[in-house]
Protein backbone atom coordinates (compact mmCIF):
# COMPACT_ATOMS: atom_id res chain seq x y z
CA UNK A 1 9.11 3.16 17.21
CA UNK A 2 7.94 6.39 18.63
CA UNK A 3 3.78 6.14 19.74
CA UNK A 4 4.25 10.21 18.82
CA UNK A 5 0.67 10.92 17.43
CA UNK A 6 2.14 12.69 14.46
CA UNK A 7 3.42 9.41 12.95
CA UNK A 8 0.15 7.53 13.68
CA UNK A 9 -1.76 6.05 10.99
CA UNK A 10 -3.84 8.89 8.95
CA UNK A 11 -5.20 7.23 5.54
CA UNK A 12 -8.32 8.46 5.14
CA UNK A 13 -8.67 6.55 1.40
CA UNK A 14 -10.07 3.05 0.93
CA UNK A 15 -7.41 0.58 1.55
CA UNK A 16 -7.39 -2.72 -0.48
CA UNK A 17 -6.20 -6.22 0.26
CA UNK A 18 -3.14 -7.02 -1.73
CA UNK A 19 -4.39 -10.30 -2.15
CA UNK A 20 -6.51 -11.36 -5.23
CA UNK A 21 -7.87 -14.86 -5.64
CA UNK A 22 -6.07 -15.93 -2.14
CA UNK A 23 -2.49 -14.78 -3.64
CA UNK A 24 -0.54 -11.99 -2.67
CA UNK A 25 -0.29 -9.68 -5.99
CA UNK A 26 1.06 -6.18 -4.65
CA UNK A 27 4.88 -6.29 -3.12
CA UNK A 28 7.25 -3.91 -2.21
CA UNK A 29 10.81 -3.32 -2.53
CA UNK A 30 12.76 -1.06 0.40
CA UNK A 31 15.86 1.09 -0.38
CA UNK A 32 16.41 -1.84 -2.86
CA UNK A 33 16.03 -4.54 -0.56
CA UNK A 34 14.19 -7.73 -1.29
CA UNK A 35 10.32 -7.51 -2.37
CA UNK A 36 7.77 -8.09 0.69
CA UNK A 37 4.33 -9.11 0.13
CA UNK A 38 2.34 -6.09 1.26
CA UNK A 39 -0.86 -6.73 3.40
CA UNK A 40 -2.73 -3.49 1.87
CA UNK A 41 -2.37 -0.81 -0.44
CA UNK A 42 -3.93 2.65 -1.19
CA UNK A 43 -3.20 6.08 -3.22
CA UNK A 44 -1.80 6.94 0.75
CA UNK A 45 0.43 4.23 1.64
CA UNK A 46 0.31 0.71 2.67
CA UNK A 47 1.65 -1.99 5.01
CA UNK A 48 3.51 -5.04 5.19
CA UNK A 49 4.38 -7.81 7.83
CA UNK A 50 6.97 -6.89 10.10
CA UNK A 51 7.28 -8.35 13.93
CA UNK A 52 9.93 -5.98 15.17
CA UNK A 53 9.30 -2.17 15.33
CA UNK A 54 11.61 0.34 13.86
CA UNK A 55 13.43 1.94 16.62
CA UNK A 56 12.10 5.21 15.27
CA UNK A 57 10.53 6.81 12.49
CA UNK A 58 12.49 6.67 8.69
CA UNK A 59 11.97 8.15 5.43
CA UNK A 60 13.05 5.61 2.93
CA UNK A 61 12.82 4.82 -1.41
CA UNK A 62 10.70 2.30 -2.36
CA UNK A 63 9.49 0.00 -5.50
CA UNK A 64 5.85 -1.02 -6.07
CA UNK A 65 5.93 -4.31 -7.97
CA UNK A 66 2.40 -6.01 -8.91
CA UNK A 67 2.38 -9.76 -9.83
CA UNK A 68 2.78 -10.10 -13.70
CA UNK A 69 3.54 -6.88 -14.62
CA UNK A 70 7.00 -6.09 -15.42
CA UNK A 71 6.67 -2.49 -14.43
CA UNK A 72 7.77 -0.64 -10.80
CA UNK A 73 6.27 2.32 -9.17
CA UNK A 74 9.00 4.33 -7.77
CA UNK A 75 9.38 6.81 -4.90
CA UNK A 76 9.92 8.18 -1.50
CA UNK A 77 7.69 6.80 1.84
CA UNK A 78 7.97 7.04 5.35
CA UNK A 79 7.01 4.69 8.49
CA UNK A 80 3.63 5.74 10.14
CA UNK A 81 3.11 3.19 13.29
CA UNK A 82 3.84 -0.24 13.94
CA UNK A 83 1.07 -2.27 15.23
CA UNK A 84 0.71 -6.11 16.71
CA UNK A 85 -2.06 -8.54 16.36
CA UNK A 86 -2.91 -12.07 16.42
CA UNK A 87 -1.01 -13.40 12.87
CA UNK A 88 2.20 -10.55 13.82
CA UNK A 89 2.94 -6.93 13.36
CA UNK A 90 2.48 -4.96 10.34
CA UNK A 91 4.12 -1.51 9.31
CA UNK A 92 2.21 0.84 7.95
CA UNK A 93 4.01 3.55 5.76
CA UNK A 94 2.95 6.82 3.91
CA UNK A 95 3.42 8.14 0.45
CA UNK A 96 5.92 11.18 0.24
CA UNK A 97 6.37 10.96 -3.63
CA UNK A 98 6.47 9.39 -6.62
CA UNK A 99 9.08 9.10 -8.84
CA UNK A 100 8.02 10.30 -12.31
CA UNK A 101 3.34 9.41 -13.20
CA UNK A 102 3.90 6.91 -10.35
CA UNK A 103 0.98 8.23 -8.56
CA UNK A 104 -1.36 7.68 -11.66
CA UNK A 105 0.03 4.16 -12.56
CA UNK A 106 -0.92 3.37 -8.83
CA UNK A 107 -4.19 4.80 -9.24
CA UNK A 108 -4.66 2.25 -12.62
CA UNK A 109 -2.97 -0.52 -10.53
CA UNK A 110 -5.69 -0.13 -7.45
CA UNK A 111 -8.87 0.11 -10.17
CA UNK A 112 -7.89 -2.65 -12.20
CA UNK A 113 -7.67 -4.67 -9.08
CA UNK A 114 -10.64 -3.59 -7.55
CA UNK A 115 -12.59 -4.43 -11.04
CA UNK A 116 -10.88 -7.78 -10.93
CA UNK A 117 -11.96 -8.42 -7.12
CA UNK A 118 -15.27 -7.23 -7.21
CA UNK A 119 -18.16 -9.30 -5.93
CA UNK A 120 -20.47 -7.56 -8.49
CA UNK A 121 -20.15 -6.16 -11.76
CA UNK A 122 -18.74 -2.45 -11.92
CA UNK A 123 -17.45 -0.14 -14.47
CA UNK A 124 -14.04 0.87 -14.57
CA UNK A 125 -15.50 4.58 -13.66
CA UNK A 126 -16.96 3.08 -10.58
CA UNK A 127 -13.83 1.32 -9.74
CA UNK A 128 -11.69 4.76 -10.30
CA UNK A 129 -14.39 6.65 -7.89
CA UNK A 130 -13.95 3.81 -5.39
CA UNK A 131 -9.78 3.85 -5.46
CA UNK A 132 -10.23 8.02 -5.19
CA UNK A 133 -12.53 7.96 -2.52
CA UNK A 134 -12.74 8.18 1.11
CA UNK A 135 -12.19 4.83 3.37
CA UNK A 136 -15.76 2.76 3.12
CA UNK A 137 -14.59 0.92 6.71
């Protein structure tokens, strides 16, 4: 995959663990493909575990699929950079658009999880400001 700097990784929102209680609990669908536990999520993108690089840069449809819920957030995404580490690579991939109130079911998704995964009490007001908000890393 291209190390172009325009298809670098540019979320500037907090990202959050798809994990919650030690289980994955976001996953993702591609062009229809099976779902893949995602590593992180924001309103900006996410990433998921994937050793190999893309040979270059790809616009592609995706489903957002959160553990229990019967419902899918639909839409269009792109690859952003590949990058290695210890446990593998991970892909990280940008938002385009969302297929139909996507983006606000996403944004209800991220502050009910971050109210379920918080170390201390906080309102669901608190939560929203914290999934709208800029990156606290």
């Amino acid at each position: 995959m291209s190390q172009d700097p325009d298809y670098s990784e540019r979320r500037t929102r907090q990202r959050f663990v798809a994990r919650r209680w030690g289980a994955v609990c976001f996953w993702v669908s591609i062009d229809g493909g099976e779902r893949q536990a995602l590593n992180d999520l924001s309103l900006e993108g996410f990433s998921y575990p994937l050793d190999t690089p893309p040979e270059q840069p790809r616009r592609f449809t995706f489903s957002l699929h959160l553990e229990g819920i019967p419902d899918t957030i639909r839409g269009q995404a792109e690859t952003m950079n590949h990058v290695l580490g210890e446990g593998g690579g991970q892909l990280g991939c940008r938002f385009l658009s969302f297929d139909d109130d996507g983006e606000r079911r996403l944004h209800e998704w991220l502050t009910t999880h971050v109210m379920a995964t918080a170390t201390v009490r906080i309102s669901e007001q608190e939560a929203a400001e914290i999934v709208r908000g800029p990156s606290l890393i």
